[in-house]
C-alpha atoms as a PDB file:
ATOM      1  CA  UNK A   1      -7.942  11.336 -33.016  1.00  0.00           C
ATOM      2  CA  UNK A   2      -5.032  13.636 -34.390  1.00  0.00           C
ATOM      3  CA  UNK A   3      -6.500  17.324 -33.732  1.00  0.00           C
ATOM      4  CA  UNK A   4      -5.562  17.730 -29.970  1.00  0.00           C
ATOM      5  CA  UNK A   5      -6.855  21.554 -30.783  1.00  0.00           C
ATOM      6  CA  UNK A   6      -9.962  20.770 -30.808  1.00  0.00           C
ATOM      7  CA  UNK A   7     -11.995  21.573 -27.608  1.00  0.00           C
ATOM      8  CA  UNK A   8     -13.637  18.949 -25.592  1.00  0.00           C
ATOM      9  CA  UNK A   9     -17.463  19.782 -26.404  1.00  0.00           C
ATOM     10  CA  UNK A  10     -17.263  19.814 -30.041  1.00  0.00           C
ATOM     11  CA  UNK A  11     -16.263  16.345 -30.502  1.00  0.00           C
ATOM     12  CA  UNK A  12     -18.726  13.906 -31.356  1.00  0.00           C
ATOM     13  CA  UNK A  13     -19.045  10.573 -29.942  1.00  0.00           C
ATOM     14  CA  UNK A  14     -17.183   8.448 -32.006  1.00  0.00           C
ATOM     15  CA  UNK A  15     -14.234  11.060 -31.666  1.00  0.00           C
ATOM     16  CA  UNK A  16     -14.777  11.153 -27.789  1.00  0.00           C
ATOM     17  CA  UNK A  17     -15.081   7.382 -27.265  1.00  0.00           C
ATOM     18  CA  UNK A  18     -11.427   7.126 -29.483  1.00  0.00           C
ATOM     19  CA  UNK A  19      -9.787   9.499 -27.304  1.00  0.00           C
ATOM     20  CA  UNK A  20     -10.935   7.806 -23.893  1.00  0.00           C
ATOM     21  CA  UNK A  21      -9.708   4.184 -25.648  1.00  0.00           C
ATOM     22  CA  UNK A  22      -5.851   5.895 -26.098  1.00  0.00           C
ATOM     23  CA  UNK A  23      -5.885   7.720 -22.966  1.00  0.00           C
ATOM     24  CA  UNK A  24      -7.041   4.519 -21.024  1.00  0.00           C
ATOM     25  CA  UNK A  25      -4.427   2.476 -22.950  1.00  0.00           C
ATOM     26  CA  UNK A  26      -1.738   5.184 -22.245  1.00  0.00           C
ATOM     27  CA  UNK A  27      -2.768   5.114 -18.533  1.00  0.00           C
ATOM     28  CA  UNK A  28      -2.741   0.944 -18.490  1.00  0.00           C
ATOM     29  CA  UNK A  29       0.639   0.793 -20.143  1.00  0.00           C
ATOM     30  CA  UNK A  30       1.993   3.003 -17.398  1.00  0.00           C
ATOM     31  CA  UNK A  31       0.812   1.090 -15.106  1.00  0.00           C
ATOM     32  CA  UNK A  32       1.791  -1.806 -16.344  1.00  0.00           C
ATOM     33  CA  UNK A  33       5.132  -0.641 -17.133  1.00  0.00           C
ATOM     34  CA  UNK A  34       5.505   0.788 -13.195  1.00  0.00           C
ATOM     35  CA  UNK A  35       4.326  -2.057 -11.095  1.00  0.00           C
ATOM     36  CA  UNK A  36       6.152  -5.656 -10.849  1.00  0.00           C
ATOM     37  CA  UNK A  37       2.389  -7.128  -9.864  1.00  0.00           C
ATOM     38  CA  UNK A  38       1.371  -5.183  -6.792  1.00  0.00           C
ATOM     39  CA  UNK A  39      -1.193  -3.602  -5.945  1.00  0.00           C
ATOM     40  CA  UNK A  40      -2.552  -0.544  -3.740  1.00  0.00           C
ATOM     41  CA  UNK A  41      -1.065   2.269  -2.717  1.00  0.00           C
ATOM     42  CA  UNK A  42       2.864   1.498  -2.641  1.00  0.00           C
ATOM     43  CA  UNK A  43       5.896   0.260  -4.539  1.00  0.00           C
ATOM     44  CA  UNK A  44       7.547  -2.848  -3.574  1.00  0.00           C
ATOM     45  CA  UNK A  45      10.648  -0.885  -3.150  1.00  0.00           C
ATOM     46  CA  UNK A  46       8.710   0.555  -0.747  1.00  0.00           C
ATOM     47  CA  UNK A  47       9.539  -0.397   2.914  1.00  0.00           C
ATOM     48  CA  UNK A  48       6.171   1.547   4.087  1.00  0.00           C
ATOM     49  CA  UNK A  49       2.871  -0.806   3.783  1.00  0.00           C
ATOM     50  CA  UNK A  50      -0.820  -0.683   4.382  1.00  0.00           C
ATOM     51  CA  UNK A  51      -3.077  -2.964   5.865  1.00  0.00           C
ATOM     52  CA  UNK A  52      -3.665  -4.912   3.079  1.00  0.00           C
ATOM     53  CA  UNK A  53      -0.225  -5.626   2.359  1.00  0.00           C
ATOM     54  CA  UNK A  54      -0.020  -6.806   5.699  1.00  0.00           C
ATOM     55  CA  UNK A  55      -2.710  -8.805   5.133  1.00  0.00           C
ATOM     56  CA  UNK A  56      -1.196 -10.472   2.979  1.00  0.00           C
ATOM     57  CA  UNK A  57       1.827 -11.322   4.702  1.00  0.00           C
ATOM     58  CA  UNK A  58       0.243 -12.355   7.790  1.00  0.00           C
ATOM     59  CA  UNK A  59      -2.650 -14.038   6.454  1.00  0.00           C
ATOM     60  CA  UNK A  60      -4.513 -12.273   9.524  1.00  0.00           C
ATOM     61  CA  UNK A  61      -7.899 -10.285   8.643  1.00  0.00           C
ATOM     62  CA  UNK A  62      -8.149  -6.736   8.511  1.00  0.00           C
ATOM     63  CA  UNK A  63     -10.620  -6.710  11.746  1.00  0.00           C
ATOM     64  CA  UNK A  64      -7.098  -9.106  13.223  1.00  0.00           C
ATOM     65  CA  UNK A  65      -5.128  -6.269  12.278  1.00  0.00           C
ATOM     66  CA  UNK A  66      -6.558  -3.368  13.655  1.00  0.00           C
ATOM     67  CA  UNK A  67      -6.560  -5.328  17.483  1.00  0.00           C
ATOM     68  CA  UNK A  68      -3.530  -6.434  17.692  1.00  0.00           C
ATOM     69  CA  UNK A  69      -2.198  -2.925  16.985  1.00  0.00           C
ATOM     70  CA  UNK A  70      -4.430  -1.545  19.971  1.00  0.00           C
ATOM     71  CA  UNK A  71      -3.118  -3.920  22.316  1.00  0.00           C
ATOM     72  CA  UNK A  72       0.783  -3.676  20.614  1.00  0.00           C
ATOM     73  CA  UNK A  73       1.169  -7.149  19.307  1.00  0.00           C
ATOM     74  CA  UNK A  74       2.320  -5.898  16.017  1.00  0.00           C
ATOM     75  CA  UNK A  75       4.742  -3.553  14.917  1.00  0.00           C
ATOM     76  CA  UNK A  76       3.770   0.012  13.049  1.00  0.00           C
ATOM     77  CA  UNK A  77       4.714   3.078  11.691  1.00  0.00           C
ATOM     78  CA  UNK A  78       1.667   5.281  12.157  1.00  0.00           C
ATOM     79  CA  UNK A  79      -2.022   4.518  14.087  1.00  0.00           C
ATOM     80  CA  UNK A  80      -3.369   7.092  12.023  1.00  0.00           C
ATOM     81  CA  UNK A  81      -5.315   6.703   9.200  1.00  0.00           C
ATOM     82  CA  UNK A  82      -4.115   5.624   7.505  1.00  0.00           C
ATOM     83  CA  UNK A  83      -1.791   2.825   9.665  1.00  0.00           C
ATOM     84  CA  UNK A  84       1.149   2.358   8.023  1.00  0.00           C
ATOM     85  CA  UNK A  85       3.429  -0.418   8.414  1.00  0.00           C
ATOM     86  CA  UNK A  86       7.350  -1.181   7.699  1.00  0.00           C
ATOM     87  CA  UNK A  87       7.803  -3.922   5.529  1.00  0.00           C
ATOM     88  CA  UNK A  88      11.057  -5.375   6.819  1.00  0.00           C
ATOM     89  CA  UNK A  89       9.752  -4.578  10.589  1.00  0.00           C
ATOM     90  CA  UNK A  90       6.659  -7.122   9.778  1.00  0.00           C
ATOM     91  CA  UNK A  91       8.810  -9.838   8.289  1.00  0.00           C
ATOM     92  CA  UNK A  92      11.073  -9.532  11.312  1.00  0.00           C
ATOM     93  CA  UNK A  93       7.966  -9.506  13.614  1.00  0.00           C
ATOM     94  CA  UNK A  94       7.424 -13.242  11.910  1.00  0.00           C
ATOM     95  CA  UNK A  95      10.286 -14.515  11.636  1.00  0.00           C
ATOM     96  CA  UNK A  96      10.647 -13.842  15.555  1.00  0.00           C
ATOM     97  CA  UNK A  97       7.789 -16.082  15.813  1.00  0.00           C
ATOM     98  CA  UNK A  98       5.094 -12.953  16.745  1.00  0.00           C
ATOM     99  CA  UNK A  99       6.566 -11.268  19.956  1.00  0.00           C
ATOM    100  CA  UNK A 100       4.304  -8.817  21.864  1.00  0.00           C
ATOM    101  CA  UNK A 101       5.923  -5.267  20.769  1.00  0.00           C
ATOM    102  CA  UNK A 102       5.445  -3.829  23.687  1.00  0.00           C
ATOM    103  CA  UNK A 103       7.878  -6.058  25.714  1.00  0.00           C
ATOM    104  CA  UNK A 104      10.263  -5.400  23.396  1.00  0.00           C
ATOM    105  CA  UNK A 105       9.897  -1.410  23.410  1.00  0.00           C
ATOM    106  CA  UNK A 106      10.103  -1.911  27.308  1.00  0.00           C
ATOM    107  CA  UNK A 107      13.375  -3.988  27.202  1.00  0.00           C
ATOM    108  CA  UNK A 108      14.968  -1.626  24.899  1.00  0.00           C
ATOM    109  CA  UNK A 109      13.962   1.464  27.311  1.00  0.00           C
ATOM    110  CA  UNK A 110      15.283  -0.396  30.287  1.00  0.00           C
ATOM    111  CA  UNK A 111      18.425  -1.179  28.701  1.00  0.00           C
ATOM    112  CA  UNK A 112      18.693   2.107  27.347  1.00  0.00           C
ATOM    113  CA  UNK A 113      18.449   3.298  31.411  1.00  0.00           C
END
């Protein structure tokens, strides 16, 4: 469709189903173009994450997740929703071999004192 003039309800269907094709193909090749094969909400510049990146880093389930930040077992950003995560501070968490956070916030208070 060349005449971008032409308003929205006067097009007929053939002309309407041609511009949704090249506006979805726009959008996908932006898409395309922006993301290196992620998915969901964030970059993989990106040091924040969402659950299901962490998901897939841990291999835990979402339901996993959610507990072990109640009790502290796991490192995060923000327990609102929703929880956000740091990339490099979950990778760390692992490669640690899983440490309860919260004896490590305590050690670093008391050695702070």
């Amino acid at each position: 469709m060349k005449d971008l003039s032409k308003p929205l309800y006067s097009l007929t269907v053939g002309e309407y189903i041609d511009l949704s094709k090249e506006a979805f193909a726009q959008e996908a090749k932006k898409l395309l173009n922006s993301t290196d094969g992620t998915s969901g909400r964030s970059k993989s510049n990106s040091d924040i994450i969402f659950v299901e990146e962490v998901q897939q880093l841990t291999g835990y389930k979402k339901s996993t997740i959610y507990s072990k930040v109640c009790r502290f077992e796991i490192p995060v950003i923000s327990k609102r929703r929703p929880l956000t995560f740091s990339r490099t501070d979950i990778i760390d968490w692992l490669k640690a071999g899983k440490p309860s956070v919260i004896n490590q916030e305590a050690n670093d208070y008391l050695s702070k004192t």
